[in-house]
N, C-alpha and C. Protein backbone atom coordinates (compact mmCIF):
# COMPACT_ATOMS: atom_id res chain seq x y z
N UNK A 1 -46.32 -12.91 1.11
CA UNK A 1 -45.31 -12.03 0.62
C UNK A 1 -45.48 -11.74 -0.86
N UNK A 2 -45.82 -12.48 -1.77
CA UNK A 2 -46.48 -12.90 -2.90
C UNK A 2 -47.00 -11.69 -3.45
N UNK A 3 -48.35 -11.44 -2.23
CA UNK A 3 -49.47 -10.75 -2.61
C UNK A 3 -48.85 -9.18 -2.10
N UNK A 4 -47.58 -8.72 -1.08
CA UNK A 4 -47.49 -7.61 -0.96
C UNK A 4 -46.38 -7.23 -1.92
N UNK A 5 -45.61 -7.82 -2.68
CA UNK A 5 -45.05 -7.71 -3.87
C UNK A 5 -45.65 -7.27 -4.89
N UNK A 6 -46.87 -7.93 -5.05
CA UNK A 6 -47.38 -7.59 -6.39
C UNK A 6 -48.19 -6.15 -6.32
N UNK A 7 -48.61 -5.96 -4.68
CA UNK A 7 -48.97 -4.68 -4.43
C UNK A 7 -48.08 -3.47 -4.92
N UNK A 8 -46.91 -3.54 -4.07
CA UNK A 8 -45.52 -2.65 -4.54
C UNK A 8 -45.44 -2.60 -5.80
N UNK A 9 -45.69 -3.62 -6.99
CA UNK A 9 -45.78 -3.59 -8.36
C UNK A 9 -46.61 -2.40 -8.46
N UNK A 10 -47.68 -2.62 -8.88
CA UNK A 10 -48.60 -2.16 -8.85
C UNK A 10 -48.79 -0.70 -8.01
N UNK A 11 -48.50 -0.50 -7.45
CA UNK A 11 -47.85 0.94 -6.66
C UNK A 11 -46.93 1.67 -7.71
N UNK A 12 -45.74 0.90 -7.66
CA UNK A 12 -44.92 1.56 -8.69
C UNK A 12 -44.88 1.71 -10.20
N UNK A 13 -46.09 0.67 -10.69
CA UNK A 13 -46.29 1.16 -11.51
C UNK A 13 -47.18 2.50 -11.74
N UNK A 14 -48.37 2.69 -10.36
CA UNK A 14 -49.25 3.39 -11.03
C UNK A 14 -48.47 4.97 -10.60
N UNK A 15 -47.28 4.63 -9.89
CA UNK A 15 -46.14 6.03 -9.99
C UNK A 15 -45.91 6.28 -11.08
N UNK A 16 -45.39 5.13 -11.44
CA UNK A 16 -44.60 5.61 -13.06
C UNK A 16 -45.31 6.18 -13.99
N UNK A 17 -46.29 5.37 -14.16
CA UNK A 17 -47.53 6.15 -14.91
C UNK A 17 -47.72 7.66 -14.97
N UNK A 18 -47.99 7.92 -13.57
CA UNK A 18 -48.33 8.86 -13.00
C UNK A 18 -47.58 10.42 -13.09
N UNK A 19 -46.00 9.86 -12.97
CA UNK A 19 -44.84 10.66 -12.98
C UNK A 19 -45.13 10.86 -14.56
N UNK A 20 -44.80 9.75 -15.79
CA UNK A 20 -44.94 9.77 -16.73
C UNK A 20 -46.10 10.85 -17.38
N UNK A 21 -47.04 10.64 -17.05
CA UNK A 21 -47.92 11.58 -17.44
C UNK A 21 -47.89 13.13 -17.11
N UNK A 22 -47.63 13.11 -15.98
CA UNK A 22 -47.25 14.55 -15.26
C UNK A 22 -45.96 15.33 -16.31
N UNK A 23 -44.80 14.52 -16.46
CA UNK A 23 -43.92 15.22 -17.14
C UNK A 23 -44.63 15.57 -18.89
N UNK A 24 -44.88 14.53 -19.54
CA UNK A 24 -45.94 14.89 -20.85
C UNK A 24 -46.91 16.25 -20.81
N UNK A 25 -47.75 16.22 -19.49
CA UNK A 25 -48.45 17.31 -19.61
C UNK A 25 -47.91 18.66 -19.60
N UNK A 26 -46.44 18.46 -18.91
CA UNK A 26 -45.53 19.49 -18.28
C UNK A 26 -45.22 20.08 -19.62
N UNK A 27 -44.38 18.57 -20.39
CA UNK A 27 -43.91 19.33 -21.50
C UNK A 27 -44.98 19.48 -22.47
N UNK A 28 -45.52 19.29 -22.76
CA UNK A 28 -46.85 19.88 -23.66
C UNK A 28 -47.34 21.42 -23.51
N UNK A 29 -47.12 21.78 -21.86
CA UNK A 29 -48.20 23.29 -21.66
C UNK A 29 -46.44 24.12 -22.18
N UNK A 30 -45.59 23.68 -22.47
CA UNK A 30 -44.49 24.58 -22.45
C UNK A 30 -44.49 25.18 -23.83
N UNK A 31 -44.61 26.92 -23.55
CA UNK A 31 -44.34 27.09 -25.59
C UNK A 31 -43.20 27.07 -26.14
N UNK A 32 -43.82 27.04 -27.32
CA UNK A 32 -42.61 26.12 -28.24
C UNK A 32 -41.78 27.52 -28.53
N UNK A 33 -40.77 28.00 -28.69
CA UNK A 33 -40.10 28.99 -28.72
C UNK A 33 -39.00 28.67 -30.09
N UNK A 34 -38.52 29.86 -30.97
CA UNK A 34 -37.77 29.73 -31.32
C UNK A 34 -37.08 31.36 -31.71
N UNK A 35 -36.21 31.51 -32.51
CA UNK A 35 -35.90 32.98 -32.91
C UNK A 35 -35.02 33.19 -34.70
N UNK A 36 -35.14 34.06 -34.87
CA UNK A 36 -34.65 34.31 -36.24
C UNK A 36 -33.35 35.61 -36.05
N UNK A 37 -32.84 35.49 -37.58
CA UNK A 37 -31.88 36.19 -37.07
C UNK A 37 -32.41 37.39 -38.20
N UNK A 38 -32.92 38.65 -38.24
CA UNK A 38 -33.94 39.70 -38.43
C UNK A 38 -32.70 40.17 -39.71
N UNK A 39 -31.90 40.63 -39.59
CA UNK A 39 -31.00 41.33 -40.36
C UNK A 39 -30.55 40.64 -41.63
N UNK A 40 -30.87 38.82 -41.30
CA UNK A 40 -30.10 37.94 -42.65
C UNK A 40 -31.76 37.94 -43.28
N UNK A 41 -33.04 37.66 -42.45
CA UNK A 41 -34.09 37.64 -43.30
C UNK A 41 -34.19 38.66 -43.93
N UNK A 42 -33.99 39.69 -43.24
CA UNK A 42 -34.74 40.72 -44.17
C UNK A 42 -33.95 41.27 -45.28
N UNK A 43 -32.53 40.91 -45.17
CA UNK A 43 -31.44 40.97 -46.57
C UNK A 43 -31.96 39.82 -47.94
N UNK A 44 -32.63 38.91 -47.33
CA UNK A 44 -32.78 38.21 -48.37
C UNK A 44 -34.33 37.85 -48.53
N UNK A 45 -34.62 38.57 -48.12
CA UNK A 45 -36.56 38.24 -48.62
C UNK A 45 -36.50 38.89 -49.66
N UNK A 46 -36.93 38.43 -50.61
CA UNK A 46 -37.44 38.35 -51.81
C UNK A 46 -38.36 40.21 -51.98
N UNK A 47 -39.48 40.35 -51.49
CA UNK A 47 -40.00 41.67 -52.10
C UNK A 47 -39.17 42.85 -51.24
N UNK A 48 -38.04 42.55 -50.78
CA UNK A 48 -36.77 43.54 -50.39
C UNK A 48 -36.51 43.72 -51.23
N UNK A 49 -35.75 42.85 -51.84
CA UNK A 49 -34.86 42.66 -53.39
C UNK A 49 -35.82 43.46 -54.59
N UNK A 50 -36.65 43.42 -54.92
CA UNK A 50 -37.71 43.87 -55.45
C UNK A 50 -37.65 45.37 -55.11
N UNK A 51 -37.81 45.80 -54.13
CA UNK A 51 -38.11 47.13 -53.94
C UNK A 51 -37.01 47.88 -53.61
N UNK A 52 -35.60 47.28 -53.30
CA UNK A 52 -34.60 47.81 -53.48
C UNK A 52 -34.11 48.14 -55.01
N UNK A 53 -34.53 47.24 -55.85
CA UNK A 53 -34.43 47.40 -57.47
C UNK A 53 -35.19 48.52 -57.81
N UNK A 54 -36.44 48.43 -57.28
CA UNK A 54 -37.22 50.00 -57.72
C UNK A 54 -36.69 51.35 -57.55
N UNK A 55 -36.11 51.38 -56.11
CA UNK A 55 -35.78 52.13 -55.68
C UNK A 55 -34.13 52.83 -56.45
N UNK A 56 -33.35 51.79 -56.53
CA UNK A 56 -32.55 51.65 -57.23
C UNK A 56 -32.80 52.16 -58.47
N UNK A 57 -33.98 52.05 -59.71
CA UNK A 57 -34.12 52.54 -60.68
C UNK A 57 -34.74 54.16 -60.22
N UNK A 58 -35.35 54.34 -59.29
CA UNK A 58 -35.83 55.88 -59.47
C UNK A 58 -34.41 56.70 -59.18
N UNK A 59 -33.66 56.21 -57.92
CA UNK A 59 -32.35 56.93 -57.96
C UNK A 59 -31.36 57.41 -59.32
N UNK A 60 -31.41 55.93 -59.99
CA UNK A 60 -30.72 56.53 -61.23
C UNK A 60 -31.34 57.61 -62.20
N UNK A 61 -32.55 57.35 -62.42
CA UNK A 61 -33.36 58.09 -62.85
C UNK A 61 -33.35 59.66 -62.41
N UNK A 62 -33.47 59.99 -61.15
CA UNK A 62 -32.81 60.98 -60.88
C UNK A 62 -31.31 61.70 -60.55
N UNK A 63 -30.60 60.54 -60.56
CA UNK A 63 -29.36 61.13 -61.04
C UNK A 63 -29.06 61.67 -62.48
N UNK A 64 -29.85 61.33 -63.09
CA UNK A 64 -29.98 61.49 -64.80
C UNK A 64 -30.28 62.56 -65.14
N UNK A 65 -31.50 63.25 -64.38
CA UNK A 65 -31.79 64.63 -64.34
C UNK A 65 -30.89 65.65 -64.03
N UNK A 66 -30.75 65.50 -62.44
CA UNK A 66 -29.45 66.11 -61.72
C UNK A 66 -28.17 66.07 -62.62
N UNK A 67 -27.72 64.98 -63.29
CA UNK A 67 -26.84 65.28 -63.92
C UNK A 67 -26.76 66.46 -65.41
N UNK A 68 -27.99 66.07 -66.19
CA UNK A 68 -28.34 66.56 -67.06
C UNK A 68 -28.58 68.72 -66.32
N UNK A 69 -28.67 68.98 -65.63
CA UNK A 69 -29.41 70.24 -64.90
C UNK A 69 -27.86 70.60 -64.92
N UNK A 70 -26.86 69.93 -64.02
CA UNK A 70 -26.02 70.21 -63.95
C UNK A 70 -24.88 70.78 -64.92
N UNK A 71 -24.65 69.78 -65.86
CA UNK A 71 -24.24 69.34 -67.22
C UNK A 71 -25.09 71.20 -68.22
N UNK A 72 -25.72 71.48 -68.00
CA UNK A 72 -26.47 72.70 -68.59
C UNK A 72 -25.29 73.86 -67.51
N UNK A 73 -26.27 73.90 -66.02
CA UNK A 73 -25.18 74.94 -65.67
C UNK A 73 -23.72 75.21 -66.05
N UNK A 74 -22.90 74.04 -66.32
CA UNK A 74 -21.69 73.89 -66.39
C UNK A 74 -21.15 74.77 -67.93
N UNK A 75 -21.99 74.59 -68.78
CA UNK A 75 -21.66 74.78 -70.21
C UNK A 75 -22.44 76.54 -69.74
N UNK A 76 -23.31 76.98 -69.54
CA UNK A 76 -23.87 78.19 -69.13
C UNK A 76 -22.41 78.85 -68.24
N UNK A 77 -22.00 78.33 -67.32
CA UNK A 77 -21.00 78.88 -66.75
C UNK A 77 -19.64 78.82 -67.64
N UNK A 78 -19.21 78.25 -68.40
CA UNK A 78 -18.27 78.45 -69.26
C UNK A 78 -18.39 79.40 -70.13
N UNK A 79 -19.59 79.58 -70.72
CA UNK A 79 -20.00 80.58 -71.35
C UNK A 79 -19.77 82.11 -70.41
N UNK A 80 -20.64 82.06 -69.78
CA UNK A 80 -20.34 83.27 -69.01
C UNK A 80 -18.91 83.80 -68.65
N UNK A 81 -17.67 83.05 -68.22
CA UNK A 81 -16.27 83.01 -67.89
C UNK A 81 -15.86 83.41 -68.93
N UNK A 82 -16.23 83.05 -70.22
CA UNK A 82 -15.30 83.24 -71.44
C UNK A 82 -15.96 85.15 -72.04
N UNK A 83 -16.86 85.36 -71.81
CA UNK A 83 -17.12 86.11 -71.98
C UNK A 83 -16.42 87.91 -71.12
N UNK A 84 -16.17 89.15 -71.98
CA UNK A 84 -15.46 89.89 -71.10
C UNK A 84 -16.47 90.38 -69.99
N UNK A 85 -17.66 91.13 -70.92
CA UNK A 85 -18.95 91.84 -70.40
C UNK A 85 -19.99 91.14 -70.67
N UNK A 86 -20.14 90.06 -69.67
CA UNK A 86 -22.05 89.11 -69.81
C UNK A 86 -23.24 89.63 -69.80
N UNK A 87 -23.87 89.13 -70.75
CA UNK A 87 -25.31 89.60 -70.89
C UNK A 87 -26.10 89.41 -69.60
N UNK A 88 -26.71 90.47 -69.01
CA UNK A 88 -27.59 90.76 -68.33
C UNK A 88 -28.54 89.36 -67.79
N UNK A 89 -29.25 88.78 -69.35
CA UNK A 89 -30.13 88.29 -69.59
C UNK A 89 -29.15 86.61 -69.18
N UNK A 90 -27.78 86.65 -69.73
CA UNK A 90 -26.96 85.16 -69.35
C UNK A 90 -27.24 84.84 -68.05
N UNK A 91 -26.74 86.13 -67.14
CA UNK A 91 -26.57 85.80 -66.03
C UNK A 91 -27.57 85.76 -65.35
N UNK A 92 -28.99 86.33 -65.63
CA UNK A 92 -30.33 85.79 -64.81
C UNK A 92 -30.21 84.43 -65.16
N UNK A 93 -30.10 84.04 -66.63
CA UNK A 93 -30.69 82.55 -66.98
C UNK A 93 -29.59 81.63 -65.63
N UNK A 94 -28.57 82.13 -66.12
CA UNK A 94 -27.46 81.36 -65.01
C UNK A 94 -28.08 80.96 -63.29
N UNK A 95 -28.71 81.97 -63.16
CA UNK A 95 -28.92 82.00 -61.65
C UNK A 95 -30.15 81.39 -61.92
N UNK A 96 -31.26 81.09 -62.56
CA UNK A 96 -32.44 80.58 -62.48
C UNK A 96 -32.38 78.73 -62.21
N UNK A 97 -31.15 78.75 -63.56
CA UNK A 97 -30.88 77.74 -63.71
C UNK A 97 -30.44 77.09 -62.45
N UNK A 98 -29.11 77.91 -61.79
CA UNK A 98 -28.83 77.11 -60.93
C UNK A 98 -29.76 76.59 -59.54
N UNK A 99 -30.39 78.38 -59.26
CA UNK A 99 -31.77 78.00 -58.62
C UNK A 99 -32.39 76.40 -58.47
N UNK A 100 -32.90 76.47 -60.03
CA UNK A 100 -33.85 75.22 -60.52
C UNK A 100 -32.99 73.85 -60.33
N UNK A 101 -31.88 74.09 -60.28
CA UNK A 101 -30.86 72.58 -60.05
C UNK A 101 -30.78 72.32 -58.68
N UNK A 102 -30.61 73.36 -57.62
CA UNK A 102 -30.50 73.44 -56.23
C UNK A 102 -31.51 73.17 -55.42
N UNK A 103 -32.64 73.24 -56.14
CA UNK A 103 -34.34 73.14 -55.70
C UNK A 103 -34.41 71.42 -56.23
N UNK A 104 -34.36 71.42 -56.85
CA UNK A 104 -34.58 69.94 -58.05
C UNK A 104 -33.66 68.79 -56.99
N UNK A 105 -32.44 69.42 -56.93
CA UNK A 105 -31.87 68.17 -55.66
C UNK A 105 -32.06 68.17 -54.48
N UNK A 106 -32.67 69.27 -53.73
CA UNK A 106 -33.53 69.41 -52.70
C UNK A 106 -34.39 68.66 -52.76
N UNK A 107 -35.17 68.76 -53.63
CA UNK A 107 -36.57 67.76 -53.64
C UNK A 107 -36.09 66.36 -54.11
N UNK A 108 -34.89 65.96 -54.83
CA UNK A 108 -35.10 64.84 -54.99
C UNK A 108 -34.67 63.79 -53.35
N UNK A 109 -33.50 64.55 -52.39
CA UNK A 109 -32.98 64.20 -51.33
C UNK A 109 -34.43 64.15 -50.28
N UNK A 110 -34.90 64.84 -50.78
CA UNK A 110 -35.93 64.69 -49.42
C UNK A 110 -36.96 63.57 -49.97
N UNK A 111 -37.36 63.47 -51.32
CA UNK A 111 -38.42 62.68 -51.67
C UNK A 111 -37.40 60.62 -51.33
N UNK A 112 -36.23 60.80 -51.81
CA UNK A 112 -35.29 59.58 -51.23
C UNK A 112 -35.63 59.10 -49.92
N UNK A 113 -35.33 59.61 -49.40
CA UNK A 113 -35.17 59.76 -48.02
C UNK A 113 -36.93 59.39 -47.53
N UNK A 114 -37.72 60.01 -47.95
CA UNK A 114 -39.09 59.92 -47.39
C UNK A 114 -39.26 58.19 -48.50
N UNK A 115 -39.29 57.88 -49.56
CA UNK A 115 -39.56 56.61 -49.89
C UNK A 115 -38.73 55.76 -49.56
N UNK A 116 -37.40 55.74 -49.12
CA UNK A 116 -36.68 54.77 -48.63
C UNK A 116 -37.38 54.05 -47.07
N UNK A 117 -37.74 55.72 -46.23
CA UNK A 117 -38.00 55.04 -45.33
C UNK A 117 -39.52 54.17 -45.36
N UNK A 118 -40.90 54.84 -46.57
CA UNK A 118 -41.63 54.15 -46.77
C UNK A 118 -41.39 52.60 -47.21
N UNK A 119 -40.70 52.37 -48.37
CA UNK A 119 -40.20 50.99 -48.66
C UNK A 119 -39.37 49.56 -47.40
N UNK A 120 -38.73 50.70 -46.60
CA UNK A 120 -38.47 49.51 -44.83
C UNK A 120 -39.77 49.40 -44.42
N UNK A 121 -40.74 50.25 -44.38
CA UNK A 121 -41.33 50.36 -43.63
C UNK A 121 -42.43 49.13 -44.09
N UNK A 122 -42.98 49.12 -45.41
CA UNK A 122 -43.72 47.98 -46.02
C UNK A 122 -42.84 46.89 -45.99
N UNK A 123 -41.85 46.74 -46.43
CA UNK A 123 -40.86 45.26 -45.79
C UNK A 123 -41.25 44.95 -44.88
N UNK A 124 -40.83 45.57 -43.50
CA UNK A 124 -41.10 44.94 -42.71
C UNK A 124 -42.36 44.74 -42.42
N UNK A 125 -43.26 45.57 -42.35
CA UNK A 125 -44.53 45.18 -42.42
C UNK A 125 -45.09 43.51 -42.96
N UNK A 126 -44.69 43.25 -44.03
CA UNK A 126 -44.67 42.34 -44.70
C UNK A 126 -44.05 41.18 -44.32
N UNK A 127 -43.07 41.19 -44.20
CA UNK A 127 -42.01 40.17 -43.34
C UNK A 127 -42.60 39.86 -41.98
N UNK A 128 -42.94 40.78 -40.95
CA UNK A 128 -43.15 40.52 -39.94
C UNK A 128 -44.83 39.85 -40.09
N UNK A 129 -45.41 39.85 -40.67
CA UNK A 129 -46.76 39.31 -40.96
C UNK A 129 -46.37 37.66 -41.70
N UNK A 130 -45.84 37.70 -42.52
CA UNK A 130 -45.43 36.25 -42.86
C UNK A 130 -44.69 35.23 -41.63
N UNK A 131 -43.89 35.62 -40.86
CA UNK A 131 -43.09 35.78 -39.34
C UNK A 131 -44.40 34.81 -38.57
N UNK A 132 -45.05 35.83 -38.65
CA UNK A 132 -46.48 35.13 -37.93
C UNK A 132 -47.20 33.98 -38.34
N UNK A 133 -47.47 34.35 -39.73
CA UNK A 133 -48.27 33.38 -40.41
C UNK A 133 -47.16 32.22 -40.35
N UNK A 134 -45.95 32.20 -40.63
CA UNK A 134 -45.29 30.95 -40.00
C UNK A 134 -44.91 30.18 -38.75
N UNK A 135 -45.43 31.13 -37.43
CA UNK A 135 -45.66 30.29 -36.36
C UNK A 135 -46.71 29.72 -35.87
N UNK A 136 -47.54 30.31 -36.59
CA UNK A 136 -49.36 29.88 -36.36
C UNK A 136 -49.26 28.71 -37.30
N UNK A 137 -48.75 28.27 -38.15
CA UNK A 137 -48.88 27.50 -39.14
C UNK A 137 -47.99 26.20 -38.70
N UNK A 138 -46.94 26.61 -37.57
CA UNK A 138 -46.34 26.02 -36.84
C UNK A 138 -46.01 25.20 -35.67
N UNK A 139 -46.75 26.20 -35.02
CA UNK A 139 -47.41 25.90 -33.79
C UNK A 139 -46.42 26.33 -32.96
N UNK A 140 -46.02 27.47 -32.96
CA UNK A 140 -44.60 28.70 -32.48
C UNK A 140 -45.49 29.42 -31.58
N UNK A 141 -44.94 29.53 -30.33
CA UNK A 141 -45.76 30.59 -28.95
C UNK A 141 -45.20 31.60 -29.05
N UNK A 142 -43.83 31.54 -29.58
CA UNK A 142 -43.26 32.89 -29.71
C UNK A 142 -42.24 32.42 -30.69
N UNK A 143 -41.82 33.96 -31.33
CA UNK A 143 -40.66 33.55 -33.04
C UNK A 143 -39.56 34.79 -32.13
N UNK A 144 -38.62 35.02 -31.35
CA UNK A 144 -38.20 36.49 -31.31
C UNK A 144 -36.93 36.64 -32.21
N UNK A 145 -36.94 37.85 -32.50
CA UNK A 145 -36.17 38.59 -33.65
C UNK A 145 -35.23 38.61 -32.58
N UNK A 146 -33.64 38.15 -33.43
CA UNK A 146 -32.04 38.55 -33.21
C UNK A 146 -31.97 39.31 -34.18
N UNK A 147 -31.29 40.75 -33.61
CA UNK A 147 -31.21 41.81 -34.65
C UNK A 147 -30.06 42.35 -34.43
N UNK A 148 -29.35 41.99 -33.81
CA UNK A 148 -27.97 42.43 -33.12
C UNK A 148 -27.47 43.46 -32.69
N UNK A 149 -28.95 43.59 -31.41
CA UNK A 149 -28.99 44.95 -30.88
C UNK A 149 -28.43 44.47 -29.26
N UNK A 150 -28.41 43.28 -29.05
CA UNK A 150 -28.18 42.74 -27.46
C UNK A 150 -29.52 42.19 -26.80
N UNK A 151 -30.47 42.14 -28.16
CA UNK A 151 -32.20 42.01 -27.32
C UNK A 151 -31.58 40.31 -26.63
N UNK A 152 -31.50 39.74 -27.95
CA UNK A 152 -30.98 37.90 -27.22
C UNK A 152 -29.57 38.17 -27.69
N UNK A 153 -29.18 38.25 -26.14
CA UNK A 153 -27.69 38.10 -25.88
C UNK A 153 -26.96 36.35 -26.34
N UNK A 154 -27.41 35.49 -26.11
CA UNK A 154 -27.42 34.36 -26.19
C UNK A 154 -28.61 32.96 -26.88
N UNK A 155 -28.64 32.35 -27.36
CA UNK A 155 -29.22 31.20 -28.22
C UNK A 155 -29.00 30.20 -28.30
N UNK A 156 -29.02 29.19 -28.10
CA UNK A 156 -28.97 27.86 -28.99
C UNK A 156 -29.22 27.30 -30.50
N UNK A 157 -28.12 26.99 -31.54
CA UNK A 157 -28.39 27.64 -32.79
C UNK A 157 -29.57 26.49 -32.85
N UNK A 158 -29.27 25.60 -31.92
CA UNK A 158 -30.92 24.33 -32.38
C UNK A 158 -32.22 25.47 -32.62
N UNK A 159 -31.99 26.40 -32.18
CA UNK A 159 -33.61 27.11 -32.05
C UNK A 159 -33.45 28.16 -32.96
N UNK A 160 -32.59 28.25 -33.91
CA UNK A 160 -32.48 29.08 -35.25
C UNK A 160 -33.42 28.32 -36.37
N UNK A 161 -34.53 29.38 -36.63
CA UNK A 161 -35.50 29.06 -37.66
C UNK A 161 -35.05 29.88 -38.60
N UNK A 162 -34.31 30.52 -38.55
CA UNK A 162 -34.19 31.75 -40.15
C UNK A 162 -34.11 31.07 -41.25
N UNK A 163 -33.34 29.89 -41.60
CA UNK A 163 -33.52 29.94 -42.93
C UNK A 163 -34.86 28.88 -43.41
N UNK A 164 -35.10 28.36 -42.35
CA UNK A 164 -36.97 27.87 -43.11
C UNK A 164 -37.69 28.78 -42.89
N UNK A 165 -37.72 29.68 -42.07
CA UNK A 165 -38.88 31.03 -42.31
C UNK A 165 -38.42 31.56 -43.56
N UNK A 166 -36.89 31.98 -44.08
CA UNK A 166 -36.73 32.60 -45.04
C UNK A 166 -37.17 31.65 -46.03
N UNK A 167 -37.41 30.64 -46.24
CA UNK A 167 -37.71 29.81 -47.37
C UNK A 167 -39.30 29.66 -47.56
N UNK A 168 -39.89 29.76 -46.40
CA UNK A 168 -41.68 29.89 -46.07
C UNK A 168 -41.89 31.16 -46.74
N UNK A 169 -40.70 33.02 -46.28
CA UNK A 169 -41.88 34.01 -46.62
C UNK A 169 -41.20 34.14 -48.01
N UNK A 170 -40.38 33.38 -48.66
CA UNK A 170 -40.20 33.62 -49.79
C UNK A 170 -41.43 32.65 -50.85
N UNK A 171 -41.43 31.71 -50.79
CA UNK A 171 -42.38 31.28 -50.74
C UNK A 171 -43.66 31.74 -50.79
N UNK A 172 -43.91 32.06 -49.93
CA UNK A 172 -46.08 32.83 -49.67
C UNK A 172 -45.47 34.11 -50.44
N UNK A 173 -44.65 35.05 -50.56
CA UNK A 173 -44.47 36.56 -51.22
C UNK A 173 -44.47 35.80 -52.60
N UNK A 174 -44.30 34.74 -52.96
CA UNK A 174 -43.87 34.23 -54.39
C UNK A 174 -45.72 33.95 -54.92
N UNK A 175 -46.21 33.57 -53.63
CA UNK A 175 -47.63 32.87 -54.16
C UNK A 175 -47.42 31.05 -54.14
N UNK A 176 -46.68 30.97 -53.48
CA UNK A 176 -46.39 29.43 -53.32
C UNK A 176 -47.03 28.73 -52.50
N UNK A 177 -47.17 29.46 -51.29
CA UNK A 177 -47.51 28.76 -49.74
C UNK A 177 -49.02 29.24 -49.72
């Protein structure tokens, strides 16, 4: 009885083993998954901030103009009002002027508009490449973006990486990492 005991040992151990190993390999082939939340990184990455400041200075910069263009018509049009019979020559300048102010904020709305969307467009570019370089560096099978469109309806905040990715691509954009 001895000897079929120690068999059954030995059986159950080389189960356990066996089971044991099976679940290890199980969890090993599983990828490692996690997700970020897209809208808080990309508010606070660092060459955002940066290029929202740029952007920020050319706007004023052209409000400065626009204002100044304006600031001309305005005093040109007072002139003209106060006057009974306007010079010929006022009222072309008047209309050139305003022309040149109406054209001038034309072009500055469209040139906005076309570098704003260039400047998201290198963000993210940028962001989403660091994104990477921090799951490869990680050993991440997949990173997916919460953007709070309904893509991940649901999460576990255990599997919220945003603020060490935000601390990684601030970091490597700094020249750190």
């Amino acid at each position: 009885m001895s000897r079929l005991k120690t068999i059954g040992m030995i059986f159950i151990g080389v189960i356990s083993i066996a089971t044991l190993t099976s679940v290890i390999y199980i969890y090993a082939k599983q990828p490692k998954m996690a997700y970020v939340r897209v809208p808080y990184l990309y508010d606070n990455f660092e060459y955002k901030k940066e290029m929202q400041a740029k952007m920020t200075n050319v706007l004023q910069g052209r409000k400065s103009v626009l204002d100044s263009l304006e600031l001309h018509l305005k005093i040109l049009s007072g002139h003209l009002q106060n006057e009974k019979k306007p010079d010929e020559k006022e009222i072309q300048q008047f209309s050139d002027e305003r022309e040149k102010y109406l054209t001038k904020k034309q072009q500055f709305e469209e040139d906005d508009n076309n570098a704003s969307k260039r400047y998201a467009d290198e963000i993210l570019k940028q962001l989403t490449q660091y994104v990477d370089d921090y799951g490869r560096e990680n050993g991440y099978t997949y990173i997916l973006g919460a953007e709070g469109s309904g893509a991940i309806m649901s999460a576990d905040e255990r599997n919220d990486i945003t603020n060490a990715v935000l601390i990684y691509i601030n970091e490597k954009y700094k020249g750190k990492k």
